[in-house]
Protein backbone atom coordinates (compact mmCIF):
# COMPACT_ATOMS: atom_id res chain seq x y z
CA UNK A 1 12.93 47.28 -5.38
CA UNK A 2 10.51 45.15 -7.23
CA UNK A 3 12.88 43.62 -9.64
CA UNK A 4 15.16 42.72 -6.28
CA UNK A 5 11.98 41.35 -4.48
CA UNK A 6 11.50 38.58 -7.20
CA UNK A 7 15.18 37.90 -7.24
CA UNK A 8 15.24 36.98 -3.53
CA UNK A 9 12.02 35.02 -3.92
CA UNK A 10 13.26 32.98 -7.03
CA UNK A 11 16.04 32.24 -4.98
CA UNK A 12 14.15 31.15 -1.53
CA UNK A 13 11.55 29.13 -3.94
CA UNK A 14 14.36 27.04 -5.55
CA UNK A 15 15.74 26.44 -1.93
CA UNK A 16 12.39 24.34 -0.98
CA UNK A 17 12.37 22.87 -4.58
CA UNK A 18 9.68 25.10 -6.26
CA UNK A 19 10.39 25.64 -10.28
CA UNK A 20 9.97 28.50 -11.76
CA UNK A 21 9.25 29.97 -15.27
CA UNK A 22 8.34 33.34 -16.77
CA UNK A 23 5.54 33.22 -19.26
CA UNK A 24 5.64 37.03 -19.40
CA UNK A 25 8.63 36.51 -22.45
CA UNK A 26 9.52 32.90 -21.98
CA UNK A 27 6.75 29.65 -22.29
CA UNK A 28 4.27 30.71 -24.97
CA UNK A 29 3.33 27.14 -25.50
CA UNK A 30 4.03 25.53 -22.10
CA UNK A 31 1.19 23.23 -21.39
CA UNK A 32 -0.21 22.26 -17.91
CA UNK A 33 0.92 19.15 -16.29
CA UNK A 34 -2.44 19.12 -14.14
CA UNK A 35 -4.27 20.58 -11.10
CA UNK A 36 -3.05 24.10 -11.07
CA UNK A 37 -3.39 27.07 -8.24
CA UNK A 38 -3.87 30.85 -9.29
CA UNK A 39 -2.34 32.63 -6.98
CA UNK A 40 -1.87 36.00 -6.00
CA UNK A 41 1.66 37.30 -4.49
CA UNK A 42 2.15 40.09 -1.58
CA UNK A 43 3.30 42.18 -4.61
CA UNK A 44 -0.52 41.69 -5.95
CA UNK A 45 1.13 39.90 -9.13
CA UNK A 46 -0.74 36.76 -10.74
CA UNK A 47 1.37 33.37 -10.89
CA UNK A 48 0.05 29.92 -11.10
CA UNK A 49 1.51 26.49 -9.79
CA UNK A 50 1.39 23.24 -10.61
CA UNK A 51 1.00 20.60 -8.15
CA UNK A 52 2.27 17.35 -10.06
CA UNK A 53 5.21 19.02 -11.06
CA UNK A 54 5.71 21.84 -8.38
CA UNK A 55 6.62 24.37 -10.86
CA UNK A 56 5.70 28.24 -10.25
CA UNK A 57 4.65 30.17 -13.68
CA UNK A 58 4.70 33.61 -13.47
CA UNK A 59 2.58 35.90 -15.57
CA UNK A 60 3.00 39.18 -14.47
CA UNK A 61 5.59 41.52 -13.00
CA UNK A 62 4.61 45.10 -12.94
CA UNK A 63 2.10 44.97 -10.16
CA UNK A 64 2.02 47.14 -6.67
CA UNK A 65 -0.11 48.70 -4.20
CA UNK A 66 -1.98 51.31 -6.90
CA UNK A 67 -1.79 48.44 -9.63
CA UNK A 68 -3.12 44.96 -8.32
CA UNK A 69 -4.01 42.24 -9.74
CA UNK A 70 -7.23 40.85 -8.61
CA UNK A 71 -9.94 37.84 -8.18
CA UNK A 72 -7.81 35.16 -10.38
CA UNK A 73 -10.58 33.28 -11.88
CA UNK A 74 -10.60 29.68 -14.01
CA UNK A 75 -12.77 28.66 -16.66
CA UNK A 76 -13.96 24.46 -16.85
CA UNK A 77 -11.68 24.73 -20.13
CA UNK A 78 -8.87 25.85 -18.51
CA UNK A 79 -8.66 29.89 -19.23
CA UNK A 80 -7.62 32.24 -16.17
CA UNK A 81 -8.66 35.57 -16.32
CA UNK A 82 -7.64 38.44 -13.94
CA UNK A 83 -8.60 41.80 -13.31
CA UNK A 84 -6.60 44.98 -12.51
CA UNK A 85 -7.36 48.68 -11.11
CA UNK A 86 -4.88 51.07 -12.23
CA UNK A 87 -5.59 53.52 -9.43
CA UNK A 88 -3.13 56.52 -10.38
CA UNK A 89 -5.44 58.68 -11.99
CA UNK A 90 -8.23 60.75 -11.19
CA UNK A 91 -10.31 57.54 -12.15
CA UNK A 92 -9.09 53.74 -11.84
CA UNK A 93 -8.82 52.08 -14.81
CA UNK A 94 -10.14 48.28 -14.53
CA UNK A 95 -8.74 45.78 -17.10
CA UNK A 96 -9.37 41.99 -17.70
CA UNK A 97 -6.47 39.94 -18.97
CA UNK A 98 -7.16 36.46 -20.15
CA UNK A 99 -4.31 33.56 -20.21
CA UNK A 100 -5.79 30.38 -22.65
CA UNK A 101 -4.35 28.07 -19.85
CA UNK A 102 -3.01 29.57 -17.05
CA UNK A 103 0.54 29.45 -18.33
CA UNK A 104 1.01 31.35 -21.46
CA UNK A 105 1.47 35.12 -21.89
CA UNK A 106 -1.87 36.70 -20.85
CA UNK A 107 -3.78 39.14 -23.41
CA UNK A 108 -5.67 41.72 -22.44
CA UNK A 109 -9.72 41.42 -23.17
CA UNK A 110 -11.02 44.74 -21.68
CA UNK A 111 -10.80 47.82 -20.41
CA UNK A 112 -13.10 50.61 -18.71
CA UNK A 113 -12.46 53.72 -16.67
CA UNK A 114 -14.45 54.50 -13.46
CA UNK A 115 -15.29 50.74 -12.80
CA UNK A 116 -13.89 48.36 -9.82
CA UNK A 117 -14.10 44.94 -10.47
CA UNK A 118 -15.63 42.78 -7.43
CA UNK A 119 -16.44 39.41 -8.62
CA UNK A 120 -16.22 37.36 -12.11
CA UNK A 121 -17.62 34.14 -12.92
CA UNK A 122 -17.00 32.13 -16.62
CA UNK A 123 -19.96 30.54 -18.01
CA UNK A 124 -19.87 26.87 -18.28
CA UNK A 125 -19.94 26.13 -21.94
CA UNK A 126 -18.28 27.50 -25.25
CA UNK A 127 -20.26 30.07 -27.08
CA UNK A 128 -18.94 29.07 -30.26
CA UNK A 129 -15.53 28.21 -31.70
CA UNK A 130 -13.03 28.86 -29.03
CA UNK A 131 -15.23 31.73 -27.59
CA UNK A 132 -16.31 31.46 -23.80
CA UNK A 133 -18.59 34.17 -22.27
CA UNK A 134 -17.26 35.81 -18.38
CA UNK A 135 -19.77 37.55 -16.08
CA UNK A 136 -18.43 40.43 -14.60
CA UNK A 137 -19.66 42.30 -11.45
CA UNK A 138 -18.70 45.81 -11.61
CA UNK A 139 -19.13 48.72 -8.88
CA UNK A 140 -19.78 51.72 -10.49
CA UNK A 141 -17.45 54.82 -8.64
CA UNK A 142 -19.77 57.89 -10.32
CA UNK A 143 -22.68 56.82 -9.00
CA UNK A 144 -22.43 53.44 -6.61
CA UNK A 145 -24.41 50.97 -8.72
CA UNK A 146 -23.43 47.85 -9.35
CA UNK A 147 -23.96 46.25 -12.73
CA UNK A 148 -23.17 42.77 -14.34
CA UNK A 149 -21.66 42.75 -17.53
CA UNK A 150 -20.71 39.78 -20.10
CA UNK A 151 -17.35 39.93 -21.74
CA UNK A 152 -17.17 37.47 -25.18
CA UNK A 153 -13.57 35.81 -25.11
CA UNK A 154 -12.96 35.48 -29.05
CA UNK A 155 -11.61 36.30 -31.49
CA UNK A 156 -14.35 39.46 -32.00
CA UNK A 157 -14.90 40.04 -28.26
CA UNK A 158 -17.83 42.11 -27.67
CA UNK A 159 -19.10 43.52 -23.92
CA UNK A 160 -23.05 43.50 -23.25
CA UNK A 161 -24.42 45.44 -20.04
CA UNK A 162 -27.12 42.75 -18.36
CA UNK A 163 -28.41 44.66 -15.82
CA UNK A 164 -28.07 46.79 -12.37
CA UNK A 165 -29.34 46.84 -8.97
CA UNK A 166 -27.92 46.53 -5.56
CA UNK A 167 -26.86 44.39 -4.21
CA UNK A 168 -26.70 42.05 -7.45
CA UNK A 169 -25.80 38.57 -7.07
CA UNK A 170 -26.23 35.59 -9.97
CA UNK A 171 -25.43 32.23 -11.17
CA UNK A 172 -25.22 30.95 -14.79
CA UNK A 173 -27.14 27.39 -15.42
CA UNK A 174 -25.23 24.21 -16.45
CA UNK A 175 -25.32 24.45 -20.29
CA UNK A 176 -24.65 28.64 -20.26
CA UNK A 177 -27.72 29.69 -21.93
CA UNK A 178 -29.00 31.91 -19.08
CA UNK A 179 -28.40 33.77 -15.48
CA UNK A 180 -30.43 33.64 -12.54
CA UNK A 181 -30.43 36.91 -10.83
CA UNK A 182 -31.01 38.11 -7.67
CA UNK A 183 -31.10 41.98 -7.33
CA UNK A 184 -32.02 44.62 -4.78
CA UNK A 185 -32.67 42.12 -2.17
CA UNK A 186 -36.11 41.33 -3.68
CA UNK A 187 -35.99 40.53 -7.97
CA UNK A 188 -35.50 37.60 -8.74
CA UNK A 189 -35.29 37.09 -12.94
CA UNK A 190 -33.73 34.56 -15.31
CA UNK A 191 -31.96 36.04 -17.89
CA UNK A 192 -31.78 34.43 -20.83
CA UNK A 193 -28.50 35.03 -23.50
CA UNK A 194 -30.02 34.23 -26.68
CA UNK A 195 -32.23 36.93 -26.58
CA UNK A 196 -30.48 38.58 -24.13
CA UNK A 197 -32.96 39.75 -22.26
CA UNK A 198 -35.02 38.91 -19.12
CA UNK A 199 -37.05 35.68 -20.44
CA UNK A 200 -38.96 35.05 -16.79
CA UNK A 201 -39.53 36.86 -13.25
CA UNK A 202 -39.19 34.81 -10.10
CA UNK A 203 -40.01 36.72 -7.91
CA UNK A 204 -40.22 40.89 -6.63
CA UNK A 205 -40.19 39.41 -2.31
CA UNK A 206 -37.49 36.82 -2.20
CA UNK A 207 -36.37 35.60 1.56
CA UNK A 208 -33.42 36.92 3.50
CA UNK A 209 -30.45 35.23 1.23
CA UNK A 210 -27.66 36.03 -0.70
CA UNK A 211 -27.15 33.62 -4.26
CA UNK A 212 -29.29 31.71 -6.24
CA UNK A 213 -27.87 28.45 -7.95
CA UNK A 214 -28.69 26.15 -10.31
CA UNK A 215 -28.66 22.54 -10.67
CA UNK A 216 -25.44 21.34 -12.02
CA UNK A 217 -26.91 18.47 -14.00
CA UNK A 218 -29.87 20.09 -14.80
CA UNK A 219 -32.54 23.47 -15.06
CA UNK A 220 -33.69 23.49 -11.44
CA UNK A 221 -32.77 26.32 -9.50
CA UNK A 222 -32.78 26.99 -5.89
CA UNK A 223 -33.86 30.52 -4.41
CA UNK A 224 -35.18 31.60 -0.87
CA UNK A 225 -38.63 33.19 -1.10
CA UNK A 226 -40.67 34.64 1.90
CA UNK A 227 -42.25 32.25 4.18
CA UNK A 228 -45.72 32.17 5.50
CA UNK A 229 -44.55 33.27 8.76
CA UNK A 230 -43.03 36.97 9.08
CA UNK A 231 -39.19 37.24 9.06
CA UNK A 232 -39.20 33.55 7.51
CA UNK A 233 -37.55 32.05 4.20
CA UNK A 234 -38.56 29.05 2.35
CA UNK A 235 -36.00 26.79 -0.04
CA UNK A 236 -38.00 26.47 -3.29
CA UNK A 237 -36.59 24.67 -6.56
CA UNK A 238 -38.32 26.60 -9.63
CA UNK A 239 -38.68 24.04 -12.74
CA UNK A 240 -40.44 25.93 -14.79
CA UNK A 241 -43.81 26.30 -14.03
CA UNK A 242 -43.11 23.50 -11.53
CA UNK A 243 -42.23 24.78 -7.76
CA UNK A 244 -41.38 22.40 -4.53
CA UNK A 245 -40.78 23.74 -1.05
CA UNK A 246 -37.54 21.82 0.22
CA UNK A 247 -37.45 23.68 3.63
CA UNK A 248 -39.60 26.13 4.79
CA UNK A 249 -40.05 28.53 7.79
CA UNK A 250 -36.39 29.18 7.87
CA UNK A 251 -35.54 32.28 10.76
CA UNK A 252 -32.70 34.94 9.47
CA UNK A 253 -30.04 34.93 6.81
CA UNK A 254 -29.97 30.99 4.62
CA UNK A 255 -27.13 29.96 2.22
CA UNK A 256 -27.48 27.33 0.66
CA UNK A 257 -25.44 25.44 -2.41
CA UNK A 258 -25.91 22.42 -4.43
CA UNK A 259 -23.76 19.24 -4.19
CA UNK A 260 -21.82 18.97 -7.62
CA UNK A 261 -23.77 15.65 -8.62
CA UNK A 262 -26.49 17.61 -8.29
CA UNK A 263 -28.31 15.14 -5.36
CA UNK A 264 -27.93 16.90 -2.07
CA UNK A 265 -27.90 20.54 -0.99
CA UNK A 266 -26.06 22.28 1.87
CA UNK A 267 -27.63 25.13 3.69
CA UNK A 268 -27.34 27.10 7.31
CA UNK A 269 -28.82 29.95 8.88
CA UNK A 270 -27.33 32.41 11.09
CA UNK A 271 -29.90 34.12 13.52
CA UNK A 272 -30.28 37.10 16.70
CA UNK A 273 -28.34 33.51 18.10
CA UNK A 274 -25.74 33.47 16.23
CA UNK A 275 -24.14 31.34 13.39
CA UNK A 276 -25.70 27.75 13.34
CA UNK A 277 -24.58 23.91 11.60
CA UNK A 278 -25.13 22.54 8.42
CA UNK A 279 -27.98 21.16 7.34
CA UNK A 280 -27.29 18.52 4.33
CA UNK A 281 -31.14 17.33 2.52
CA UNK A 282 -31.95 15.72 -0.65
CA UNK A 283 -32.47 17.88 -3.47
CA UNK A 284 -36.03 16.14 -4.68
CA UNK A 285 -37.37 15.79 -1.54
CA UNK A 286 -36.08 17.90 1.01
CA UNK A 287 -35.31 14.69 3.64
CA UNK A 288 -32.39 15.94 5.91
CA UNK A 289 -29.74 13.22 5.03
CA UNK A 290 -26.61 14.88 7.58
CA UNK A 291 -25.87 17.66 9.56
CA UNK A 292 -22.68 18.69 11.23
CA UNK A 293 -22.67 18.52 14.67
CA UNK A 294 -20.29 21.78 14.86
CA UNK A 295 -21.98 25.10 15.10
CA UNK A 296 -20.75 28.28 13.62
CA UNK A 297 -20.07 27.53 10.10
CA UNK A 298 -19.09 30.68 8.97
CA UNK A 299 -18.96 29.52 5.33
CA UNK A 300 -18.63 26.26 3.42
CA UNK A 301 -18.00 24.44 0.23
CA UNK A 302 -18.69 20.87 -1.24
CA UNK A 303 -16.01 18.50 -2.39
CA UNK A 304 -16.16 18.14 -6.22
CA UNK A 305 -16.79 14.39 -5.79
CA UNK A 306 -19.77 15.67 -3.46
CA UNK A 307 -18.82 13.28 -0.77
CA UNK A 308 -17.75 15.98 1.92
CA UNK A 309 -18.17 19.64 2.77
CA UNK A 310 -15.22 22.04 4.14
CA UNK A 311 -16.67 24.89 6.38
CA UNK A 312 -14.90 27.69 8.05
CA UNK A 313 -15.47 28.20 12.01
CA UNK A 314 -13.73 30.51 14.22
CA UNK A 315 -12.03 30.22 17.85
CA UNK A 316 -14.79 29.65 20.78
CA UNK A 317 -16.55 26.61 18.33
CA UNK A 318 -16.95 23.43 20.01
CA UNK A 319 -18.71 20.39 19.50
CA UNK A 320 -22.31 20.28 19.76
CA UNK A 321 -22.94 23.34 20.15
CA UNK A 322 -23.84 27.03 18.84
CA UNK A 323 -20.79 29.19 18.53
CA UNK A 324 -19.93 31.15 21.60
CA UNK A 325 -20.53 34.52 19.36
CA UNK A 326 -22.24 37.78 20.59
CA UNK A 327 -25.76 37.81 18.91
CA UNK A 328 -25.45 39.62 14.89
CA UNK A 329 -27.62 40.95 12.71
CA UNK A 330 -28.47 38.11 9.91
CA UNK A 331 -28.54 40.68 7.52
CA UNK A 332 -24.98 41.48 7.68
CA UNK A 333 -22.03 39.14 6.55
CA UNK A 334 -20.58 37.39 9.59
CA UNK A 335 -17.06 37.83 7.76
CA UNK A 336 -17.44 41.40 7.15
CA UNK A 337 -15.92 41.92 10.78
CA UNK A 338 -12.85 40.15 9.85
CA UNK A 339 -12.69 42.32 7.14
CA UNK A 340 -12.56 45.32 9.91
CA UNK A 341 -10.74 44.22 12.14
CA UNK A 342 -6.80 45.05 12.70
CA UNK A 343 -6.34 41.47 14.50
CA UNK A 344 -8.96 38.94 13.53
CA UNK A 345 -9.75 35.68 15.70
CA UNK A 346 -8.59 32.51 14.15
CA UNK A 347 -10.13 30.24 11.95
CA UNK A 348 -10.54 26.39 11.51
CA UNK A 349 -11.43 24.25 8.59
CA UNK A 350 -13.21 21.49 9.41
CA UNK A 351 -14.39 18.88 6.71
CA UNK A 352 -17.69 16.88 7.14
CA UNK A 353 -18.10 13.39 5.63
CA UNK A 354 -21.86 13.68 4.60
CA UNK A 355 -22.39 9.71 4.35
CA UNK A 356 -20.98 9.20 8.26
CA UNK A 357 -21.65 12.91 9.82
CA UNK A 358 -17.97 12.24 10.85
CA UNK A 359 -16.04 15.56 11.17
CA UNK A 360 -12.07 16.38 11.49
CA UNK A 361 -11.30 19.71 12.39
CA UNK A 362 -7.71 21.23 11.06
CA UNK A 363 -4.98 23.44 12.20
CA UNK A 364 -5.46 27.29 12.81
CA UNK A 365 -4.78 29.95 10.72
CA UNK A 366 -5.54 33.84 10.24
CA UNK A 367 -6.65 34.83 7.05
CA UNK A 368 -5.96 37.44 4.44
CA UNK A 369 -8.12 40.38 3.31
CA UNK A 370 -9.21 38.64 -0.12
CA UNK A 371 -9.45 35.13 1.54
CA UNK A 372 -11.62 36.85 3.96
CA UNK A 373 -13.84 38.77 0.99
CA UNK A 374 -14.27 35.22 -0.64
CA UNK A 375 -15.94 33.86 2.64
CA UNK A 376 -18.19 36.69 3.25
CA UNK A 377 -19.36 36.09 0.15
CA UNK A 378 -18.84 32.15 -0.65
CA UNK A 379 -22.55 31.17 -1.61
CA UNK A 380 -21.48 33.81 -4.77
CA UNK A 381 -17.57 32.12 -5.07
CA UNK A 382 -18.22 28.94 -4.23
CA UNK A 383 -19.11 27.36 -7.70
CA UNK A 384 -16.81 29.97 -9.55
CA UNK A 385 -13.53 29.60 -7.49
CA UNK A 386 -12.59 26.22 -6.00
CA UNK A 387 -11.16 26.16 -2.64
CA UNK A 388 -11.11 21.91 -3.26
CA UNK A 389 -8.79 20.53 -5.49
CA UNK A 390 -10.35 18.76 -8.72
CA UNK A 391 -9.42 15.00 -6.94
CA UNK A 392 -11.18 16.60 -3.64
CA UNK A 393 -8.17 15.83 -1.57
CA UNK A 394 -6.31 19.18 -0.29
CA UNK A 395 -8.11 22.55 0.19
CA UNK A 396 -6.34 26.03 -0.83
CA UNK A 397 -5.86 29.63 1.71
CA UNK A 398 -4.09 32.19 2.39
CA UNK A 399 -3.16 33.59 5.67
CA UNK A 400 -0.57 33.83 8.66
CA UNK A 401 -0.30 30.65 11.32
CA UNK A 402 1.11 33.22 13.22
CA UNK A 403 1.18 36.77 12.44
CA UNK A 404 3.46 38.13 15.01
CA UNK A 405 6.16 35.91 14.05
CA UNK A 406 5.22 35.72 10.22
CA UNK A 407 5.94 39.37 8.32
CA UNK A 408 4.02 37.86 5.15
CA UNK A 409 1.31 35.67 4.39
CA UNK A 410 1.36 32.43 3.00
CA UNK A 411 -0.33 30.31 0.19
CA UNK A 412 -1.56 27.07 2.16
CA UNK A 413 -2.87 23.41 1.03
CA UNK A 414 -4.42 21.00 3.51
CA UNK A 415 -4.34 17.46 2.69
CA UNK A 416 -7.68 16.22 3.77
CA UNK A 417 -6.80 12.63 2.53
CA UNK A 418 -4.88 12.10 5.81
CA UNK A 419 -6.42 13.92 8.83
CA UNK A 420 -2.80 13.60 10.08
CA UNK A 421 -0.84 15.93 7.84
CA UNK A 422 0.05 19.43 8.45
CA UNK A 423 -0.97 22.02 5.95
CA UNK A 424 1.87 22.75 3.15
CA UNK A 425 2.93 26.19 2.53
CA UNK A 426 3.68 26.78 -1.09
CA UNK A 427 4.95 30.76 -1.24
CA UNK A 428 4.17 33.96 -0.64
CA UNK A 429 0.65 34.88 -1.05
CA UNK A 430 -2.74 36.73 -0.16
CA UNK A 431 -5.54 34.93 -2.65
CA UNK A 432 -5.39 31.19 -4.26
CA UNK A 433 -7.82 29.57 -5.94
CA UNK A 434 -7.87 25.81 -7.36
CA UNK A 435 -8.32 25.00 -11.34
CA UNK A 436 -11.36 22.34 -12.70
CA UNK A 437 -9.15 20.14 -13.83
């Protein structure tokens, strides 16, 4: 059934023009033309595609509902890892594979039993000759923790256990020397990898937030710590022993990244009120530079050239105004309902231009499970997988535009170059992420 599944979608894909090649036994030293997607099929298998040339690579073939291949993740130097659960036994069994370039035959890095893998993020920088460290976020099934973990990608790869709490989100800095952490709703702690060890604690009351993130360009970090007035958050930047308040008195949940050139940063709250706009200010001084005039920005991501920021609302947004939502409890994911819900509403992307506060609003579109995870969580995704497209001119998703009339989801790219074009459909597909380069 499998083997005849690929057959018919070889077939449909070189209908429409798509190439296709088999790394699994055929391209060992295939190089990448360019910008490439990862991309996840409805058979949970792991392909990637190349946009300049429009060829498909796929790199594996074995996977199904209790084996699926999960969270397709780049590296800035090109690597793709992927994760598996091998749910048949009494246990799953969670592996990492690793592919140099997202087009060769993936090797497998790691293996543990007991373990789902939710989230991975590569560090930014080498750790030696051809070695690259990648943060893992594991859920523990024996006894619910959660725990990050560093996997070495070498030639002697080696697995070190950071730390646990719950929940447990983190960030690495620009150069890859340490972590910021934020655990248990409350720690925040740097973790530094030379010593590997925790070299300086934030914080033990941070505000109501998800992620902290560094500076690209530099060691500032951004966290939310508790206001001066009760239920409030502030937006600090921690320079050492140097601190500045961007924001402060800040009511219910804040996210909040940094621009890639490291000048601007992006946050919005959601309240009792509901989900409200973004807020764009300047990272030194905290003067609001832009703000979108659409409410409801259910999540959001900068363009790599930091020149515009994609957002996600839902049906019932309109201009100018808070999102016609039922009142939600800032502690809890907005998305998470999605993620519940048999027949969720529709979504939009919009795309702000931060210099004009001009803001174009694209077609409709229903998304997938994973797509869905990514945005209840895309303060933690956002600098690890790219929804933009290194030249910051098409966005990636997966979804239905119609799912009474469409069996299978689709891979999707919006050209945001030309507020005029329709979004493309590539092939089959339930999670897609961009490459860095």
């Amino acid at each position: 059934m499998l083997a005849h599944g690929y057959k018919l979608l070889t077939f449909l894909l070189l209908l429409i023009g798509i190439n296709i090649v088999y790394a699994i036994d055929e391209v060992e030293n295939t190089e990448s033309d360019g910008a490439r997607l990862a991309i996840i099929d409805t058979d949970y298998n792991i392909a990637t595609y190349d946009l300049t040339s429009e060829t498909l690579t796929q790199l594996t073939d074995d996977g199904a509902n209790d084996r699926r291949y999960q969270w397709a993740t780049w590296s800035t130097d090109g690597r793709l890892a992927y994760f598996c659960c091998e749910a048949t036994g009494a246990l799953p069994t969670s592996q990492i594979f690793v592919s140099s370039n997202g087009v060769t035959t993936p090797e497998l890095l790691y293996e543990t039993e007991g373990e789902f893998i939710i989230y991975a993020s590569w560090s930014p920088a080498d750790c030696g000759t051809d070695c690259r460290e990648v943060a893992i976020l594991a859920n523990n099934l024996r006894n619910g923790t959660l725990a990050v973990d560093i996997i070495e990608d070498s030639t002697e790869s080696t697995v070190t256990r950071l730390g646990t709490g719950s929940p447990f989100y983190f960030h690495w800095n620009a150069t890859g020397s340490d972590l910021i952490f934020h655990r248990n709703n409350s720690q925040l702690d740097i973790h530094t990898r030379a010593q590997n060890d925790i070299s300086a604690s934030l914080s033990d009351s941070s505000g109501t937030f998800q992620t902290p993130v560094w500076s690209p360009i530099d060691s500032r970090v951004l966290v939310g710590v508790r206001g001066a007035e009760r239920g409030t958050t502030d937006l600090v930047i921690i320079d050492g022993d140097d601190t500045t308040t961007l924001v402060s008195g800040l009511e219910g949940l804040v996210s909040f990244l940094w621009s890639p050139d490291g000048s601007k940063i992006a946050y919005r709250t959601v309240d009792q009120f509901g989900i409200n706009n973004i807020i764009v200010v300047d990272a030194n001084t905290g003067e609001e530079i832009s703000a979108s005039d659409v409410s409801g920005a259910v999540a959001f991501f900068w363009s790599p050239d930091s020149t515009r920021i994609a957002f996600i609302t839902i049906e019932g947004t309109t201009q100018g105004q808070n999102a016609t939502l039922p009142p939600i409890a800032p502690e809890t994911p907005f998305m998470q309902r999605f993620v519940q819900d048999d027949s969720p509403t529709a979504l939009y992307w919009n795309v702000l231009d931060v210099e004009t506060g001009a803001n174009v609003r694209y077609s409709p579109f229903i998304p997938t499970f994973e797509m869905t995870y990514l945005l209840t969580y895309f303060d933690q995704f956002a600098p690890s997988h790219r929804v933009w497209s290194p030249d910051s001119n098409y966005l990636v998703y997966t979804g239905f535009v119609d799912r009474d009339s469409q069996p299978e989801p689709f891979v999707y790219i919006q050209d945001v170059s030309d507020n005029s074009i329709a979004p493309q459909s590539i092939t089959e597909g339930v999670f897609s992420v961009w490459s860095f380069e």
